[in-house]
PDB file of N, CA and C in Angstrom:
ATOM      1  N   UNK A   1      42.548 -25.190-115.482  1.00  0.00           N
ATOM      2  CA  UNK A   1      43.478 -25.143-114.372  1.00  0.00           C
ATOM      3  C   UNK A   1      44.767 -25.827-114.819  1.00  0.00           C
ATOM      4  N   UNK A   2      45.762 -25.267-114.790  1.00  0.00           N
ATOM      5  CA  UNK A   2      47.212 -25.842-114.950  1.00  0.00           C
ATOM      6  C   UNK A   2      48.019 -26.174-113.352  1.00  0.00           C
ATOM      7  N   UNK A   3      48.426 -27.428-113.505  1.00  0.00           N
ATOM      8  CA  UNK A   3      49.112 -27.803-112.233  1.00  0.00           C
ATOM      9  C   UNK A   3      50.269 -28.402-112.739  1.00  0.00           C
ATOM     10  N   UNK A   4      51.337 -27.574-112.102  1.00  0.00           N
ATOM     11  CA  UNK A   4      52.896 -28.165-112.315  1.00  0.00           C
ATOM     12  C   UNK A   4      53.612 -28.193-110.946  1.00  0.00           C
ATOM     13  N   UNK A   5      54.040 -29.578-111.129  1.00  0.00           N
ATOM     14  CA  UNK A   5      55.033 -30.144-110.204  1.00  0.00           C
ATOM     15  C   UNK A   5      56.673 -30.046-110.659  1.00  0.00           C
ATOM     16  N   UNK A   6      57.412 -30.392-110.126  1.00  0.00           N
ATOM     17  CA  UNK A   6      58.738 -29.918-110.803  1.00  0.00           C
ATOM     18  C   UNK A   6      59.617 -30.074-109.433  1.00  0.00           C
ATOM     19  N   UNK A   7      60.804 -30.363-109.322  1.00  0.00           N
ATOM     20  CA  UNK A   7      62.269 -30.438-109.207  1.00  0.00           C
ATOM     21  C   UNK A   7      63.291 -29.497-109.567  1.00  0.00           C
ATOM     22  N   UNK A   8      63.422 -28.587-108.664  1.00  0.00           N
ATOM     23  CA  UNK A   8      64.607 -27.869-108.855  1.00  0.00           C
ATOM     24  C   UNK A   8      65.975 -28.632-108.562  1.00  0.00           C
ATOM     25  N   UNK A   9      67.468 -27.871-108.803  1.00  0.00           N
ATOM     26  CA  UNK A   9      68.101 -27.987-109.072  1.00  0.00           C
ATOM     27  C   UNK A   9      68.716 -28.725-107.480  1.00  0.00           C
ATOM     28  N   UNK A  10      68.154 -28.130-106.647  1.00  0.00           N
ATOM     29  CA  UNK A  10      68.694 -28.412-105.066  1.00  0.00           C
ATOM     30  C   UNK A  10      67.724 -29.779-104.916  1.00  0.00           C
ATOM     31  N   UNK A  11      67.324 -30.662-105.628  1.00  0.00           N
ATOM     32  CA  UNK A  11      66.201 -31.444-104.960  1.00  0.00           C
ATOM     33  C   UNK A  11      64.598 -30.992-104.013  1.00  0.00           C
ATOM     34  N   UNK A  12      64.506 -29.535-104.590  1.00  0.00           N
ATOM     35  CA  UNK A  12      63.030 -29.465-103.404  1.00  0.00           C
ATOM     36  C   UNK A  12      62.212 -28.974-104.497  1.00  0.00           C
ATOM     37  N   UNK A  13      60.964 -29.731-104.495  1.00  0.00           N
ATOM     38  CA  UNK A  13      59.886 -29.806-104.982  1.00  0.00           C
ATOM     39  C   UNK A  13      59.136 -28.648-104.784  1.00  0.00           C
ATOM     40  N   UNK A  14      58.542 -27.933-106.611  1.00  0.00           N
ATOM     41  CA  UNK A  14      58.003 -26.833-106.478  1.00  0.00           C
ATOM     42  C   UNK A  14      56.364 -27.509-106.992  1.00  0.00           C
ATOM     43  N   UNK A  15      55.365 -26.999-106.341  1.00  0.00           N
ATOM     44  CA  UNK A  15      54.074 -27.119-106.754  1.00  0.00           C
ATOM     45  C   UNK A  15      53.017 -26.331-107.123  1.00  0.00           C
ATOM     46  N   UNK A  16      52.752 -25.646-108.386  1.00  0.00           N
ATOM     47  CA  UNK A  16      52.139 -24.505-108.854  1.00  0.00           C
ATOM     48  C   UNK A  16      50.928 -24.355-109.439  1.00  0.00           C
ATOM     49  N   UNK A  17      49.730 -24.170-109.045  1.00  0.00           N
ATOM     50  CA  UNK A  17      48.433 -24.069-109.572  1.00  0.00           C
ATOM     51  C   UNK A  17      48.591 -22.920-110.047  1.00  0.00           C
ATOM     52  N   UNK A  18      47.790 -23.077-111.461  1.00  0.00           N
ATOM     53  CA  UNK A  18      47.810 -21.730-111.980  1.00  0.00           C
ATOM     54  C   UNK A  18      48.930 -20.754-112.302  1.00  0.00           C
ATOM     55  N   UNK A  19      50.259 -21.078-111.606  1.00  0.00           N
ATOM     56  CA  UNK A  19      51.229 -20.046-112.003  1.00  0.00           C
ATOM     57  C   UNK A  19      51.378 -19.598-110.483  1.00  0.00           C
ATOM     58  N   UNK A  20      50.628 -20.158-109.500  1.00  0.00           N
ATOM     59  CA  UNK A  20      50.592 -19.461-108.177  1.00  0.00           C
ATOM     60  C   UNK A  20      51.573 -20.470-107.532  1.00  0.00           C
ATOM     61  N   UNK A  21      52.651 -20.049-106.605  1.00  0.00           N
ATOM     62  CA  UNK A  21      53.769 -21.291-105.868  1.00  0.00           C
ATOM     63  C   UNK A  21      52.626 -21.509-104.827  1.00  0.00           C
ATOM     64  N   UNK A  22      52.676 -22.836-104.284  1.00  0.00           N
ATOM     65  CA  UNK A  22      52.276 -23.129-102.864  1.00  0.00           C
ATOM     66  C   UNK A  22      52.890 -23.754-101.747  1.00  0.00           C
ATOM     67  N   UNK A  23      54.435 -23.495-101.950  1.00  0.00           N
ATOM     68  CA  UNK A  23      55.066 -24.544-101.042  1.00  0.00           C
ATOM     69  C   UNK A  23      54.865 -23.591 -99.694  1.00  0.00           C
ATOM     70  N   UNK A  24      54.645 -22.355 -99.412  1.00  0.00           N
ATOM     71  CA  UNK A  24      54.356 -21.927 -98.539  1.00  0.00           C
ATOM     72  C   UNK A  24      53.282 -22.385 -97.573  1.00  0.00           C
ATOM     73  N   UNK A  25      52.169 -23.344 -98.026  1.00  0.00           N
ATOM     74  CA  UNK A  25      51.220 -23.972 -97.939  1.00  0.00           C
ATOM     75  C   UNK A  25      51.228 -25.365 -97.533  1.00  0.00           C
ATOM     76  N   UNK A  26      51.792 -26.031 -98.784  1.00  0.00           N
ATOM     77  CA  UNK A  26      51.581 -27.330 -98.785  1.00  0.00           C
ATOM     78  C   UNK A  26      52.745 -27.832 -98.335  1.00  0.00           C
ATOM     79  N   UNK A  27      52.426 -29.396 -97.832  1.00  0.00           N
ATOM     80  CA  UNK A  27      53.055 -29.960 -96.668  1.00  0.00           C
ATOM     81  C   UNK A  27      53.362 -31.362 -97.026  1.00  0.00           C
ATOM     82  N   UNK A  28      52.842 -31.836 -98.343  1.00  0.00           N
ATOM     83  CA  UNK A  28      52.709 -33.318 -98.710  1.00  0.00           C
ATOM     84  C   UNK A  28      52.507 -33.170 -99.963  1.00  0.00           C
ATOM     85  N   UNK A  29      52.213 -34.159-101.126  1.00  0.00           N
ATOM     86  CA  UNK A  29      51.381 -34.064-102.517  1.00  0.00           C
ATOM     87  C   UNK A  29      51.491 -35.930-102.695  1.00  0.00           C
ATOM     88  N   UNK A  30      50.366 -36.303-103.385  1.00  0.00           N
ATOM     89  CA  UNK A  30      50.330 -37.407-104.039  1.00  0.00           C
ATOM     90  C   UNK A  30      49.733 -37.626-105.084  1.00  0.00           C
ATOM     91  N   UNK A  31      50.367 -37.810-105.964  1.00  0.00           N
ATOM     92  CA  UNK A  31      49.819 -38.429-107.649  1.00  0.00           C
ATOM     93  C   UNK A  31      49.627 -39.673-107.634  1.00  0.00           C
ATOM     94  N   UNK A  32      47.853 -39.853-107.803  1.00  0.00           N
ATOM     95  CA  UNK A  32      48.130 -41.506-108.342  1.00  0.00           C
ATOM     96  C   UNK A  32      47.160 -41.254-109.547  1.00  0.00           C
ATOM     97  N   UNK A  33      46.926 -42.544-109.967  1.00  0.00           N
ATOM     98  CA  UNK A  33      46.064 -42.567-110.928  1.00  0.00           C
ATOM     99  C   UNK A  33      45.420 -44.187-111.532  1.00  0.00           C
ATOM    100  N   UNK A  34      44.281 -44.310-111.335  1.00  0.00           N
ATOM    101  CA  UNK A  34      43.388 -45.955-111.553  1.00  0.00           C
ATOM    102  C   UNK A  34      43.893 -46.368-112.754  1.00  0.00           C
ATOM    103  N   UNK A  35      43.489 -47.257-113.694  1.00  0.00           N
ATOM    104  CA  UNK A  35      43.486 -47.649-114.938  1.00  0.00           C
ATOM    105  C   UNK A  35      42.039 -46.926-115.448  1.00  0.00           C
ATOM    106  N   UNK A  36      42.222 -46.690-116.589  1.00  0.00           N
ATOM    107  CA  UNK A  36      41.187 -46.350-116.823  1.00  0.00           C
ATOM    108  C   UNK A  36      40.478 -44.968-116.286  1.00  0.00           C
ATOM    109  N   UNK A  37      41.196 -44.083-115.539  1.00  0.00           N
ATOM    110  CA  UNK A  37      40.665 -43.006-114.927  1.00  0.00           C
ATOM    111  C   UNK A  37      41.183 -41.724-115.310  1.00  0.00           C
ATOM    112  N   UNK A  38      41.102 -40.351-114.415  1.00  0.00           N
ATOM    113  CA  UNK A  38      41.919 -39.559-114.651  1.00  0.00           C
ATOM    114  C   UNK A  38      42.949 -39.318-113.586  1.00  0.00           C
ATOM    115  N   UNK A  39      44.207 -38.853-113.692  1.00  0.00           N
ATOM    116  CA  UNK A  39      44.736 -38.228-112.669  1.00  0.00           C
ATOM    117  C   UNK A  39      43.896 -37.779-111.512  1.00  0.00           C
ATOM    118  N   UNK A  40      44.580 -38.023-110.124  1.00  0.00           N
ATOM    119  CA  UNK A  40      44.183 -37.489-108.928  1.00  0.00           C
ATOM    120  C   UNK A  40      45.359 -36.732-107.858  1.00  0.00           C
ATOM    121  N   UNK A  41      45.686 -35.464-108.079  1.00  0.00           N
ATOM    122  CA  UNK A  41      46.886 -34.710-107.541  1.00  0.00           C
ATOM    123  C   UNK A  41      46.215 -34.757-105.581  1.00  0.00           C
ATOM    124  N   UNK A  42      46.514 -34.954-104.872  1.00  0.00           N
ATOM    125  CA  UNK A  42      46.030 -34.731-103.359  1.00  0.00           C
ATOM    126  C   UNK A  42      47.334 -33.805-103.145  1.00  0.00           C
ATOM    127  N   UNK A  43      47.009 -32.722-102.314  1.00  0.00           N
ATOM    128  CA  UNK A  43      47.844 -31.709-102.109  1.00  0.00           C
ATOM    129  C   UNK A  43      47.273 -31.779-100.125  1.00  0.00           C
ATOM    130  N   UNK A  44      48.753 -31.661 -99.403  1.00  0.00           N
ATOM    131  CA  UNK A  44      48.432 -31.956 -98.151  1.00  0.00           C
ATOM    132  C   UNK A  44      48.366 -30.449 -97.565  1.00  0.00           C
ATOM    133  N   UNK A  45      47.837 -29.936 -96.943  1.00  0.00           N
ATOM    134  CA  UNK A  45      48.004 -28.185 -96.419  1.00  0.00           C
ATOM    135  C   UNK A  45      47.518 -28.440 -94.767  1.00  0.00           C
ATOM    136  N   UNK A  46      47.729 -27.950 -94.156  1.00  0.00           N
ATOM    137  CA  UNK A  46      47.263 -27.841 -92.808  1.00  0.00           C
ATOM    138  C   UNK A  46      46.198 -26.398 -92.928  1.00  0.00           C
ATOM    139  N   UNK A  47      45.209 -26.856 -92.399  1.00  0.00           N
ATOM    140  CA  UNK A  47      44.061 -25.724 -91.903  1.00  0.00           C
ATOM    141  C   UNK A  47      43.896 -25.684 -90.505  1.00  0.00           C
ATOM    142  N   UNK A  48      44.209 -24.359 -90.660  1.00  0.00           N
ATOM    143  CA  UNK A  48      43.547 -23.359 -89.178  1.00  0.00           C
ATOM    144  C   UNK A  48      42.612 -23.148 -88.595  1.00  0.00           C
ATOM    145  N   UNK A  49      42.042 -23.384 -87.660  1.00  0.00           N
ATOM    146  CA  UNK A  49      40.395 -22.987 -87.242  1.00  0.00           C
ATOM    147  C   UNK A  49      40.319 -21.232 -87.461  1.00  0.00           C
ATOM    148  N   UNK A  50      39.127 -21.143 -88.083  1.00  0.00           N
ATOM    149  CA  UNK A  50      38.828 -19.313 -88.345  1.00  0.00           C
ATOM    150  C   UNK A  50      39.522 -19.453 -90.282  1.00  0.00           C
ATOM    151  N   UNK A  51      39.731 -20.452 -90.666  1.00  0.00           N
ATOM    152  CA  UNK A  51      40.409 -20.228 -92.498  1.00  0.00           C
ATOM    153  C   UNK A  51      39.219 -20.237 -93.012  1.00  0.00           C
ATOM    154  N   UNK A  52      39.211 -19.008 -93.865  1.00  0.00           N
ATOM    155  CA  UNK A  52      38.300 -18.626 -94.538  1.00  0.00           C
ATOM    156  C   UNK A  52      38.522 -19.289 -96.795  1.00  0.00           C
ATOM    157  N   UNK A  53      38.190 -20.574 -96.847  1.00  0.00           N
ATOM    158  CA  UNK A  53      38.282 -21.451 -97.856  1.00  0.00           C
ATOM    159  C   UNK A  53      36.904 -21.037 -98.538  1.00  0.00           C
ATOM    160  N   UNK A  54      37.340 -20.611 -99.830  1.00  0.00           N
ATOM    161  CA  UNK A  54      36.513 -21.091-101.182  1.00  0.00           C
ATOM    162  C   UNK A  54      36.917 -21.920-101.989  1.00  0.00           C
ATOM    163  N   UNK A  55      36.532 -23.067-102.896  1.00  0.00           N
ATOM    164  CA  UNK A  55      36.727 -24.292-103.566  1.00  0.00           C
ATOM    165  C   UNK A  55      35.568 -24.327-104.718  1.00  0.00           C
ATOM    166  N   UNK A  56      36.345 -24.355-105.863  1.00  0.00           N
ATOM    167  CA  UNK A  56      35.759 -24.800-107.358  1.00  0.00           C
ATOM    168  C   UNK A  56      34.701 -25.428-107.105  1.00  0.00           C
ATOM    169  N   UNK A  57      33.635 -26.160-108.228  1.00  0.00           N
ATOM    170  CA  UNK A  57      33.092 -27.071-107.958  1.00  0.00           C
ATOM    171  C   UNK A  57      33.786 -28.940-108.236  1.00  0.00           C
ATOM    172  N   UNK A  58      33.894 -29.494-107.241  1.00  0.00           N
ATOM    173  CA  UNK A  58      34.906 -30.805-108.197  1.00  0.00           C
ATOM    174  C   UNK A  58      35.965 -30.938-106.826  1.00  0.00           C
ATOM    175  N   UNK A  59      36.275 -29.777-106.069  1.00  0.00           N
ATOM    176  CA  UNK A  59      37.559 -29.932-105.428  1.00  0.00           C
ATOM    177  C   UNK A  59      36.491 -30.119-103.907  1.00  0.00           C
ATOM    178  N   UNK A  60      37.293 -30.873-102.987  1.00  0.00           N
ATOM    179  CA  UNK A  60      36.971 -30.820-101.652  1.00  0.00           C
ATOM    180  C   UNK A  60      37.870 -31.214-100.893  1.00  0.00           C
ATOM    181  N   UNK A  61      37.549 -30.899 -99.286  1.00  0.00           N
ATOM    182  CA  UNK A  61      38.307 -31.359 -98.552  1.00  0.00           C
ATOM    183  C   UNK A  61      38.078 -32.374 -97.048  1.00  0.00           C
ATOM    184  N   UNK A  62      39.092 -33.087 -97.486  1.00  0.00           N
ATOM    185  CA  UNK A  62      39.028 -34.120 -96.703  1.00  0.00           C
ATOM    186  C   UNK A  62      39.687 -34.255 -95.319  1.00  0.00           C
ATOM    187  N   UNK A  63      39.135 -34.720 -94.554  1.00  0.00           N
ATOM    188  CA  UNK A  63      39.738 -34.445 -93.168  1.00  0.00           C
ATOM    189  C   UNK A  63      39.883 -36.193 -92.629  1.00  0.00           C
ATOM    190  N   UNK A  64      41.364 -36.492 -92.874  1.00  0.00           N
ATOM    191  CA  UNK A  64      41.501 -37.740 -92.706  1.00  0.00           C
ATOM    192  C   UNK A  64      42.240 -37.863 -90.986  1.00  0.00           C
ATOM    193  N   UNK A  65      41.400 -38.558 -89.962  1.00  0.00           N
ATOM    194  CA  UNK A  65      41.861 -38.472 -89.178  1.00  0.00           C
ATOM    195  C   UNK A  65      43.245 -39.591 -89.024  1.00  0.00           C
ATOM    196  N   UNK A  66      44.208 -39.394 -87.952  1.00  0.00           N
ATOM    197  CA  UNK A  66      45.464 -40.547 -87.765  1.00  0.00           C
ATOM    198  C   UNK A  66      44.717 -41.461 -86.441  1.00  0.00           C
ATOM    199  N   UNK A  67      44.650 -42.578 -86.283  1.00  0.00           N
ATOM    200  CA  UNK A  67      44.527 -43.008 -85.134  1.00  0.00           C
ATOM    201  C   UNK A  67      45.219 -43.414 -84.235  1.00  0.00           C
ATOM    202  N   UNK A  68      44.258 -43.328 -83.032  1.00  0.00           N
ATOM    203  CA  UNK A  68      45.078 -43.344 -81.524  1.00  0.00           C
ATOM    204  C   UNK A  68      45.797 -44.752 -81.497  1.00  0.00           C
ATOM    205  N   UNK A  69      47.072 -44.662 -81.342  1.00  0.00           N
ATOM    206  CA  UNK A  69      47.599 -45.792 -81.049  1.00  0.00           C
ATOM    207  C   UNK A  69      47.794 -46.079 -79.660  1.00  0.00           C
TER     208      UNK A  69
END
């Protein structure tokens, strides 16, 4: 799997798995990474009730709720 992040010329962030764009999609991204570990890309997307998702083995998704303030 190839994942490129990148900066165009206007300042807006392009994010490409595979050669595929997803800014149509994605809504957020975060790179971090431990000592000692590997990279961890989090890509933010909003899901629809009725989205029909298949996922590698390795990838999942997380449903982080915000709380009620």
């Amino acid at each position: 799997m190839k994942i490129r992040v990148s900066v165009n010329e206007k300042g807006h962030t392009s994010v490409k798995v595979d050669g595929t764009e997803l800014n149509m999609l994605v809504t957020g991204f975060t790179l971090s990474q431990e000592a000692g570990e590997i990279p961890v890309l989090t890509l933010k997307v909003p899901i629809t009730d009725g989205a029909d998702i298949e996922l590698p083995d390795g990838i999942v998704i997380a449903n982080i709720e915000k709380p009620e303030e």
